[in-house]
PDB file of N, CA and C in Angstrom:
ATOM      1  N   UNK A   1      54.227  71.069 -96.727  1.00  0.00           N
ATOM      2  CA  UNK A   1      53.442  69.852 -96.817  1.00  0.00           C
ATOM      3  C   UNK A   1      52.092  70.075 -96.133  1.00  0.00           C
ATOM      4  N   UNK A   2      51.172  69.899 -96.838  1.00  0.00           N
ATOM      5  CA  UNK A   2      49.951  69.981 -96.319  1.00  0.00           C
ATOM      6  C   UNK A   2      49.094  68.755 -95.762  1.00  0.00           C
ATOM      7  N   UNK A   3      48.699  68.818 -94.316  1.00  0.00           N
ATOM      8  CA  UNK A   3      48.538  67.351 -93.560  1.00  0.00           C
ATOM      9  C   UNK A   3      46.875  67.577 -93.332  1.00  0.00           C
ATOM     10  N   UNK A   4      46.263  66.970 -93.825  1.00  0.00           N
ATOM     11  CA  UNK A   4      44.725  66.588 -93.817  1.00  0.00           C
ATOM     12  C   UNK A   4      44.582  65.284 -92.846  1.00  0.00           C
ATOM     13  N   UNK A   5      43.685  65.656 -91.986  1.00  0.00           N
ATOM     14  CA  UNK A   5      42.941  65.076 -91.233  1.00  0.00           C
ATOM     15  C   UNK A   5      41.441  64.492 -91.616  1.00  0.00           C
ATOM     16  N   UNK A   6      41.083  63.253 -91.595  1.00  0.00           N
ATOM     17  CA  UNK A   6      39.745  62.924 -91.779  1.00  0.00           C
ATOM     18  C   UNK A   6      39.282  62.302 -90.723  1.00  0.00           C
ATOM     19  N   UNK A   7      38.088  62.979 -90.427  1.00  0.00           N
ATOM     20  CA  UNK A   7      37.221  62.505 -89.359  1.00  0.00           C
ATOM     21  C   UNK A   7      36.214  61.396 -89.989  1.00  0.00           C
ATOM     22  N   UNK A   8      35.640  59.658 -89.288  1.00  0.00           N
ATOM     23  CA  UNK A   8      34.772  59.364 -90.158  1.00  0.00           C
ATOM     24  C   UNK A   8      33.992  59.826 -88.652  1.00  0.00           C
ATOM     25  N   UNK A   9      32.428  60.016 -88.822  1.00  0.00           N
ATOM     26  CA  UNK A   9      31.567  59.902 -88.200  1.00  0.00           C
ATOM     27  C   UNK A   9      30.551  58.615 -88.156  1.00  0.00           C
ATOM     28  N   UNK A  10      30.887  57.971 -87.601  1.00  0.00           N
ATOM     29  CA  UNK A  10      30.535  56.821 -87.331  1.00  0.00           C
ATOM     30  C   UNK A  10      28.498  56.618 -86.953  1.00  0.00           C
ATOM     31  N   UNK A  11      27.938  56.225 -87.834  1.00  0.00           N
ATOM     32  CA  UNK A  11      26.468  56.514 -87.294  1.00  0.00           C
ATOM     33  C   UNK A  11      26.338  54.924 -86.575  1.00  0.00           C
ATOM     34  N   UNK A  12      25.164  55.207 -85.334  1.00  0.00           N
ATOM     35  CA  UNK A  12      24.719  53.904 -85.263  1.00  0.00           C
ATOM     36  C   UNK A  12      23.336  53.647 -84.774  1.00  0.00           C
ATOM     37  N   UNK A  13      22.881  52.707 -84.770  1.00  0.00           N
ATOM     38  CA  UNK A  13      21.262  52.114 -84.837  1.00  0.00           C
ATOM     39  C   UNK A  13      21.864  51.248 -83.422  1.00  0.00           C
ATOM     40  N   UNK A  14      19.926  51.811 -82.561  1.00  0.00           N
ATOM     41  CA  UNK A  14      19.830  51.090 -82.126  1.00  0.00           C
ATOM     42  C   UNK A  14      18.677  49.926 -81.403  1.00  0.00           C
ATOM     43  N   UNK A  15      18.803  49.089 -81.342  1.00  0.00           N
ATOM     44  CA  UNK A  15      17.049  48.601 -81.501  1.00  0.00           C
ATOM     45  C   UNK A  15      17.142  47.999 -79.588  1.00  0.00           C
ATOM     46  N   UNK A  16      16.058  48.358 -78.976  1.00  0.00           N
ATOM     47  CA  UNK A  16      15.675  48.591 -77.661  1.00  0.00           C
ATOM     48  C   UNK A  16      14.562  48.371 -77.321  1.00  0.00           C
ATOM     49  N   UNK A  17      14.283  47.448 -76.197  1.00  0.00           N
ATOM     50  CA  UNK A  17      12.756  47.052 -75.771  1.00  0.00           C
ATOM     51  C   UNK A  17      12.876  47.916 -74.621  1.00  0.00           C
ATOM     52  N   UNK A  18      11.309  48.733 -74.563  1.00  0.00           N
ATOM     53  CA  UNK A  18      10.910  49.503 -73.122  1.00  0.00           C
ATOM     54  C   UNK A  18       9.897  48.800 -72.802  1.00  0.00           C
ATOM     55  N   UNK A  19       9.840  48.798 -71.606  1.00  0.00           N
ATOM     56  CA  UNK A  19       8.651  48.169 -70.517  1.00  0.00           C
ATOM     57  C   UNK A  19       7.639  49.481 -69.584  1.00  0.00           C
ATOM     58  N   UNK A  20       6.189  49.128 -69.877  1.00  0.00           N
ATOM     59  CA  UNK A  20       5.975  49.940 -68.985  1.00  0.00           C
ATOM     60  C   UNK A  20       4.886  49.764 -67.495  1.00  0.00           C
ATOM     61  N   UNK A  21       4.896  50.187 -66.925  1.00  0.00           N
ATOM     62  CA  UNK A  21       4.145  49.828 -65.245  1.00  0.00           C
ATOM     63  C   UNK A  21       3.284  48.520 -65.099  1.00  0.00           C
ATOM     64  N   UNK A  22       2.420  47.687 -66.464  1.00  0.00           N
ATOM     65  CA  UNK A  22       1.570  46.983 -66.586  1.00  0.00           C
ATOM     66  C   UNK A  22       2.424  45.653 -67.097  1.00  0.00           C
ATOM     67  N   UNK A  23       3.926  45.888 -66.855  1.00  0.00           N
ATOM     68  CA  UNK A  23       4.892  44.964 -67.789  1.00  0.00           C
ATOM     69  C   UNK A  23       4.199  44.163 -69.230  1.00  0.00           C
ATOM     70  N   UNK A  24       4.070  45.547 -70.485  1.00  0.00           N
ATOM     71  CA  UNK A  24       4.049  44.984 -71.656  1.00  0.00           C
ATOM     72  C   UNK A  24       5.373  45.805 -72.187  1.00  0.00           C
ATOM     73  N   UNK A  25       5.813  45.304 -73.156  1.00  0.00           N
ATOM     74  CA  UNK A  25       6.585  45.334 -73.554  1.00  0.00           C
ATOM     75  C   UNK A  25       6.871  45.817 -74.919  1.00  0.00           C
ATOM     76  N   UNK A  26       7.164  46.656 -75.347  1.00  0.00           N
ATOM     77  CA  UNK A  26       7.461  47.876 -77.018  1.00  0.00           C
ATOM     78  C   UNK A  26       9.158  47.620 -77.198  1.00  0.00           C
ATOM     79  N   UNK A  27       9.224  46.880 -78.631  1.00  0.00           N
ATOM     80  CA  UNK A  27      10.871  46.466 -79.274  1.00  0.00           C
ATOM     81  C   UNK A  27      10.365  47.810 -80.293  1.00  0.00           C
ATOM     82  N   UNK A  28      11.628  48.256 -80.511  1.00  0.00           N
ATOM     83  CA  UNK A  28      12.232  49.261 -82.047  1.00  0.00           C
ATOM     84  C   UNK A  28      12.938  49.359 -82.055  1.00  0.00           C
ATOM     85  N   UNK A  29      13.335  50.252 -83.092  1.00  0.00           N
ATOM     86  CA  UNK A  29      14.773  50.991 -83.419  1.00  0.00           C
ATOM     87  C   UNK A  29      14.998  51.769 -83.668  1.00  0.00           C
ATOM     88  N   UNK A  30      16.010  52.824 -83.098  1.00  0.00           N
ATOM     89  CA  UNK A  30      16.118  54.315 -83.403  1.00  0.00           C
ATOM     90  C   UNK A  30      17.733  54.657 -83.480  1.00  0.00           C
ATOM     91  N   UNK A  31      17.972  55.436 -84.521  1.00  0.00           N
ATOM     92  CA  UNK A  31      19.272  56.237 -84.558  1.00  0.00           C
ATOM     93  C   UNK A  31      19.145  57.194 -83.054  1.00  0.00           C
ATOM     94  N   UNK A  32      18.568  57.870 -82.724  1.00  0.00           N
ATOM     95  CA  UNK A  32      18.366  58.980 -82.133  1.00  0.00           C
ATOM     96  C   UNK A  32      18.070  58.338 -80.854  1.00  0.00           C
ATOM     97  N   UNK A  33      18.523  57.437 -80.025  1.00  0.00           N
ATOM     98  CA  UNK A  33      17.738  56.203 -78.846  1.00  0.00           C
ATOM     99  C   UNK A  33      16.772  57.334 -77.582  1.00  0.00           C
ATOM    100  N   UNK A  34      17.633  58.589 -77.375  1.00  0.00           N
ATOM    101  CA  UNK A  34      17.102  59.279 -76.063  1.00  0.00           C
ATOM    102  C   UNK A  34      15.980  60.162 -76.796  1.00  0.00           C
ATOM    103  N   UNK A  35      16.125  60.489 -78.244  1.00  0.00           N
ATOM    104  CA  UNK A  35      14.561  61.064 -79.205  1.00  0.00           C
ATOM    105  C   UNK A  35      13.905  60.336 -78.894  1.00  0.00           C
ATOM    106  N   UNK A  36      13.850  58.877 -79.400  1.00  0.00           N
ATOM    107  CA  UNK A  36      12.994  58.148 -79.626  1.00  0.00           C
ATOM    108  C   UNK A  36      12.231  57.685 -78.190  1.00  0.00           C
ATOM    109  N   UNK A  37      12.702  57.682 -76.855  1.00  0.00           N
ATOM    110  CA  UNK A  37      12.290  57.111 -75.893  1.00  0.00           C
ATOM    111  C   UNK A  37      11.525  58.084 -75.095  1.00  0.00           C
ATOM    112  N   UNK A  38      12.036  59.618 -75.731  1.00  0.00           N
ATOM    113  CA  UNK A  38      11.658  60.973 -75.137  1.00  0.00           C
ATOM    114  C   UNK A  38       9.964  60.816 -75.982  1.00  0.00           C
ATOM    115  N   UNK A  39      10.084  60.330 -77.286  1.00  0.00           N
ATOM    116  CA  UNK A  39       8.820  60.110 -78.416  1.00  0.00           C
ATOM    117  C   UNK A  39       7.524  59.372 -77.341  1.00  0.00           C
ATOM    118  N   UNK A  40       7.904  58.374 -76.934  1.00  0.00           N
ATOM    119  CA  UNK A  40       7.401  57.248 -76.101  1.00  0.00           C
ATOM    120  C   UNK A  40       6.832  57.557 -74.913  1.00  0.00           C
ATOM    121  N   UNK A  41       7.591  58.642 -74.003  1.00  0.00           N
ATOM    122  CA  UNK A  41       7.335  58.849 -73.166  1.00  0.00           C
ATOM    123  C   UNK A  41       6.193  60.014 -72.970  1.00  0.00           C
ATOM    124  N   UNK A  42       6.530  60.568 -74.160  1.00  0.00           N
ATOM    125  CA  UNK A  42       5.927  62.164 -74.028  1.00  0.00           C
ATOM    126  C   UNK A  42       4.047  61.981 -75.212  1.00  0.00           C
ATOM    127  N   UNK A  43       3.746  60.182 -75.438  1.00  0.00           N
ATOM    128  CA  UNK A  43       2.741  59.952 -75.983  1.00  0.00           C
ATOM    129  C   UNK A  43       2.701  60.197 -77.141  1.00  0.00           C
ATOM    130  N   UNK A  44       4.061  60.600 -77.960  1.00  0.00           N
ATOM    131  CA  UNK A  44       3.813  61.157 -79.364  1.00  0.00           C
ATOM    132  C   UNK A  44       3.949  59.664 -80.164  1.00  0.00           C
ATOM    133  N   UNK A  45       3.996  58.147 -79.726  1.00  0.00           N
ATOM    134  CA  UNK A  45       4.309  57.353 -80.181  1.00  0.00           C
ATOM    135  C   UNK A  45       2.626  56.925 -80.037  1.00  0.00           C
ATOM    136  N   UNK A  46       1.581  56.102 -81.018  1.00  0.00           N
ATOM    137  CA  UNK A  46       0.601  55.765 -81.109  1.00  0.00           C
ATOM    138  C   UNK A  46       0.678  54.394 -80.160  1.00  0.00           C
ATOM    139  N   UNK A  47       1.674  53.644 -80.346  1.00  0.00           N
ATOM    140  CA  UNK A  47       1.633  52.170 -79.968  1.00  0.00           C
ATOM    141  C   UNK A  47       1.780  52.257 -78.250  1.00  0.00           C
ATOM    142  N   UNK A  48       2.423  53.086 -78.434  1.00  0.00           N
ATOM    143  CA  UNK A  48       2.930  53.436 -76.634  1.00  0.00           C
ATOM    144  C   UNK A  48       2.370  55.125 -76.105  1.00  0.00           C
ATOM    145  N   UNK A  49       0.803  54.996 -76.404  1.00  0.00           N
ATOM    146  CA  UNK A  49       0.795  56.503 -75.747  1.00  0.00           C
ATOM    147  C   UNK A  49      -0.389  56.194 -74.860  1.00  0.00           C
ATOM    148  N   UNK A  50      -0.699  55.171 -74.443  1.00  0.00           N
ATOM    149  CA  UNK A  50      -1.417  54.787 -73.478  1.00  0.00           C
ATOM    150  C   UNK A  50      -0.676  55.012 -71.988  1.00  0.00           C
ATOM    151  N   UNK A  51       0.615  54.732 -72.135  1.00  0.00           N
ATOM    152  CA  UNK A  51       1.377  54.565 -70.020  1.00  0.00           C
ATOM    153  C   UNK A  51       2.502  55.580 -71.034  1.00  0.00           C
ATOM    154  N   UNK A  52       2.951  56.832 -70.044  1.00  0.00           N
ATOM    155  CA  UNK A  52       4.397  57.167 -69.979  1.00  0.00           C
ATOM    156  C   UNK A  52       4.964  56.822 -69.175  1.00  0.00           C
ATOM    157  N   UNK A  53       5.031  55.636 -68.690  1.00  0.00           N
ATOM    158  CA  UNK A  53       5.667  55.611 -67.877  1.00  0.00           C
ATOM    159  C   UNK A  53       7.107  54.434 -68.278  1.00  0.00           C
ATOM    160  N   UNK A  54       7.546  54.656 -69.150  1.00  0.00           N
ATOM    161  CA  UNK A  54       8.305  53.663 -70.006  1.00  0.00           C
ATOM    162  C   UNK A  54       9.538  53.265 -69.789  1.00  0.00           C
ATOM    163  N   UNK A  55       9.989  52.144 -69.160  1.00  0.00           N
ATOM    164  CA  UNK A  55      11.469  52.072 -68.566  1.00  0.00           C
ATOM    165  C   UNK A  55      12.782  51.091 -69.727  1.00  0.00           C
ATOM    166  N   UNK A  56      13.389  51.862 -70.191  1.00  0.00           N
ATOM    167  CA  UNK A  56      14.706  51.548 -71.273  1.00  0.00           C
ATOM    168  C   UNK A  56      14.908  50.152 -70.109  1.00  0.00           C
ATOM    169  N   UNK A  57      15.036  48.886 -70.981  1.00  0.00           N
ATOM    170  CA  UNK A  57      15.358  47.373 -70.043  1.00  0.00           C
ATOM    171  C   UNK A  57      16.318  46.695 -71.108  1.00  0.00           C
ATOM    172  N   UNK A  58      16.242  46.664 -72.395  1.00  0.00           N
ATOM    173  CA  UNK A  58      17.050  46.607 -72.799  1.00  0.00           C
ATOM    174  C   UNK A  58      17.779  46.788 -74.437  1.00  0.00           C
ATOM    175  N   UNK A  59      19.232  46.992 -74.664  1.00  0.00           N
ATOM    176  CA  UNK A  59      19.118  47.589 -76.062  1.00  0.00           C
ATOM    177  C   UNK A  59      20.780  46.905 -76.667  1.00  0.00           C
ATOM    178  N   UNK A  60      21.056  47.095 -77.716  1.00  0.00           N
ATOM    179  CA  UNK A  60      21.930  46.659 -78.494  1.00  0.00           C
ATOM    180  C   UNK A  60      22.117  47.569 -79.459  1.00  0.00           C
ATOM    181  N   UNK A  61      23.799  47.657 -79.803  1.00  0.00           N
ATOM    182  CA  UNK A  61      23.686  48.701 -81.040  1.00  0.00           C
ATOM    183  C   UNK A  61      24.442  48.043 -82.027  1.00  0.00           C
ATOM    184  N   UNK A  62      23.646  48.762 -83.410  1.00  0.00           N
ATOM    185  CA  UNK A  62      25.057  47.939 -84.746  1.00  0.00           C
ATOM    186  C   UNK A  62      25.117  49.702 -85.698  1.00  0.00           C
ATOM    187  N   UNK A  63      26.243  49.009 -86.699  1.00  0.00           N
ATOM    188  CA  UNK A  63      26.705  49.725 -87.512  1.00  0.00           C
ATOM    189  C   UNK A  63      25.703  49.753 -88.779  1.00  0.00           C
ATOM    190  N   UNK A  64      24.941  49.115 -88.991  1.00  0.00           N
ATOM    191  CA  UNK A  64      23.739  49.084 -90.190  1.00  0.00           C
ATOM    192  C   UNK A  64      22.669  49.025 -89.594  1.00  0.00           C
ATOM    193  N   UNK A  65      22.160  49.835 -90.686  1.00  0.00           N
ATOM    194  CA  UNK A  65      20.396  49.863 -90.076  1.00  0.00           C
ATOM    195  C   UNK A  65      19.957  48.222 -90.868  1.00  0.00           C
ATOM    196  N   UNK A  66      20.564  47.858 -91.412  1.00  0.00           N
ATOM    197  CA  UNK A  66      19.749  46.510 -91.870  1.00  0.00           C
ATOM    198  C   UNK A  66      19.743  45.544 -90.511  1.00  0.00           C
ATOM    199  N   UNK A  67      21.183  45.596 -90.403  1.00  0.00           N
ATOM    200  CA  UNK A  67      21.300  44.641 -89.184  1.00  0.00           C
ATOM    201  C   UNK A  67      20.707  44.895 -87.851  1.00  0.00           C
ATOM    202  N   UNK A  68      20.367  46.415 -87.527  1.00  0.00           N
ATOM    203  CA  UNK A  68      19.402  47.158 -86.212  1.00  0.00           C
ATOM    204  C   UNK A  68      17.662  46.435 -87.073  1.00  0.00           C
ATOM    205  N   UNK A  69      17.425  46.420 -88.300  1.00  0.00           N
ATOM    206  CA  UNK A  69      15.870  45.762 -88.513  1.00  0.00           C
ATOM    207  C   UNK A  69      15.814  44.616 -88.559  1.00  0.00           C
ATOM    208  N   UNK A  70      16.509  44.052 -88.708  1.00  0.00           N
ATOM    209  CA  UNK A  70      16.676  42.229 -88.713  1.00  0.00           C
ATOM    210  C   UNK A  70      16.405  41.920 -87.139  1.00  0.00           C
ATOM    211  N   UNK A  71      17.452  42.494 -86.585  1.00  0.00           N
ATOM    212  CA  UNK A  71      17.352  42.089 -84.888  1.00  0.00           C
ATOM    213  C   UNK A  71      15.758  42.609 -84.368  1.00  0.00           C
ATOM    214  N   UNK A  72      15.390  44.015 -84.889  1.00  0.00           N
ATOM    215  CA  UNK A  72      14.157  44.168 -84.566  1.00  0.00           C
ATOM    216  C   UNK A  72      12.940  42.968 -84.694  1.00  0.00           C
ATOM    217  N   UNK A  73      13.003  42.765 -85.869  1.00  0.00           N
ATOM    218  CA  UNK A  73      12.250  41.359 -86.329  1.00  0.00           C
ATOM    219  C   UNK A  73      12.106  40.591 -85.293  1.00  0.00           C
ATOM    220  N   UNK A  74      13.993  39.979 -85.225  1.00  0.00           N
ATOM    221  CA  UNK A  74      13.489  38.935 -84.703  1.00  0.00           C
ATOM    222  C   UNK A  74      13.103  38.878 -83.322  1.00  0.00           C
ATOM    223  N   UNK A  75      13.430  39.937 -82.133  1.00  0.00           N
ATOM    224  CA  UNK A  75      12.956  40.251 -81.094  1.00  0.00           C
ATOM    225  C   UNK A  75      10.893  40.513 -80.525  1.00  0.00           C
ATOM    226  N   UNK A  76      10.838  40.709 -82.264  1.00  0.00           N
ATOM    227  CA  UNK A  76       9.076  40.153 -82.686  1.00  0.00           C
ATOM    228  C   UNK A  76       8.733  38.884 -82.884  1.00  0.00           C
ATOM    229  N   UNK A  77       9.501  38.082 -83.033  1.00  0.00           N
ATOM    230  CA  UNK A  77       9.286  36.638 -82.937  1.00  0.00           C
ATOM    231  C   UNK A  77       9.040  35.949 -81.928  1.00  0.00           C
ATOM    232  N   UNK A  78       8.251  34.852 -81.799  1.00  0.00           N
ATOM    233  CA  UNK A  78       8.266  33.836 -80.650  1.00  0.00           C
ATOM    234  C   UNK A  78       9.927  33.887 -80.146  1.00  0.00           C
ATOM    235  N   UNK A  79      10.548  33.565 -81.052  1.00  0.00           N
ATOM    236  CA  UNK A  79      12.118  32.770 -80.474  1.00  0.00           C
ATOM    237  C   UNK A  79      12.656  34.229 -79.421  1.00  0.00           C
ATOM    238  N   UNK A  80      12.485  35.058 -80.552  1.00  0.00           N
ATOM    239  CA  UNK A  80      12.936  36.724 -79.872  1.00  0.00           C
ATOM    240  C   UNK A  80      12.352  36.664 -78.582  1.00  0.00           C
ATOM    241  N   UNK A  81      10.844  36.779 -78.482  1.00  0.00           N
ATOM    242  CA  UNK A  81      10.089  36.757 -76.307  1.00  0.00           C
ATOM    243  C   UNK A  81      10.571  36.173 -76.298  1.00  0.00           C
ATOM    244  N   UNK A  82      10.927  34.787 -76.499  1.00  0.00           N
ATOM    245  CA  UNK A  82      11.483  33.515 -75.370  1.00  0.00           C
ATOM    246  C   UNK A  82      13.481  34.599 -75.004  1.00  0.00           C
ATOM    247  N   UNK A  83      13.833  34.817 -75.856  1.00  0.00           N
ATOM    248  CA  UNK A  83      15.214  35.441 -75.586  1.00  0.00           C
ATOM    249  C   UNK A  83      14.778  36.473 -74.674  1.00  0.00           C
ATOM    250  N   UNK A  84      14.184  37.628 -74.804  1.00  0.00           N
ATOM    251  CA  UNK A  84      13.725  38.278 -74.033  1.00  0.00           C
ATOM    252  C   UNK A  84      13.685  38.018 -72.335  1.00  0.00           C
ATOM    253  N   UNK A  85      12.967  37.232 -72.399  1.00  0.00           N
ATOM    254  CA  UNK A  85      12.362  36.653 -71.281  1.00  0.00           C
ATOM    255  C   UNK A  85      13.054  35.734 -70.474  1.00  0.00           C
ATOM    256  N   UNK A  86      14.283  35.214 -71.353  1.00  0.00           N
ATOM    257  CA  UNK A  86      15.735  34.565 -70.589  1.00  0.00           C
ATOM    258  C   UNK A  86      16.704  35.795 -69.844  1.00  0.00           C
ATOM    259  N   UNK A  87      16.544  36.690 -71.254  1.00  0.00           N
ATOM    260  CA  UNK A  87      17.552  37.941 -70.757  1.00  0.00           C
ATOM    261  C   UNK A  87      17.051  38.387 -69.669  1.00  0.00           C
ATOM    262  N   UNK A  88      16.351  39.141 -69.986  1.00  0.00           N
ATOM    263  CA  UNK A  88      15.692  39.264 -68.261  1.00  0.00           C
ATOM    264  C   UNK A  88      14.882  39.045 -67.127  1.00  0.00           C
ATOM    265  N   UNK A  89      15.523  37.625 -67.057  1.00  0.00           N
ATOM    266  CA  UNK A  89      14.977  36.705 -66.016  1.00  0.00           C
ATOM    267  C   UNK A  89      13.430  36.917 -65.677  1.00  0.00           C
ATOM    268  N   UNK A  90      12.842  36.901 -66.590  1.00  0.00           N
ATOM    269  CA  UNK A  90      11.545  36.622 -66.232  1.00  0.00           C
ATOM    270  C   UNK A  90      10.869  35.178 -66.715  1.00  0.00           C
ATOM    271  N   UNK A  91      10.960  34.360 -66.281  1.00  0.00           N
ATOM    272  CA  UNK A  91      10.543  33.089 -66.818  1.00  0.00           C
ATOM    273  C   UNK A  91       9.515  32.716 -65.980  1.00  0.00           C
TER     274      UNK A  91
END
């Protein structure tokens, strides 16, 4: 009897706001989270290559990249800063 094993590999997205020394604030999303923050830090990111000095504050992960760009969105929204800004007590 021949017994097969299947592995699934599970991918996941994750969308993450960094803060840096001047407290502004950069939301995205990356499969790759420690690429992407290494991207940020090291100035290869246009939006964020002004400060490396970039501190991971906070992140969430899903199983679809639709659902990691939706949340991105809405973390670009008014409603999203105001959540933001509850989450981490900065009011």
């Amino acid at each position: 009897m021949d017994v097969r094993r299947i592995f699934i590999i599970l991918r996941m997205y994750f969308v993450y706001i960094i803060r840096d020394e001047k407290n502004n604030f950069y939301k995205g999303f990356a499969e790759d989270l420690e690429k992407r923050l290494h991207q940020h830090r090291s100035g290869l990111n246009k939006s964020t290559s002004k400060s490396k000095l970039w501190e991971l504050v906070y992140t969430e992960s899903f199983e679809k990249i639709e659902e990691a760009v939706k949340r991105e969105k809405y973390f670009k929204s008014a409603a999203g800063r105001r959540f933001i800004k509850f989450k981490l007590n900065l009011r």
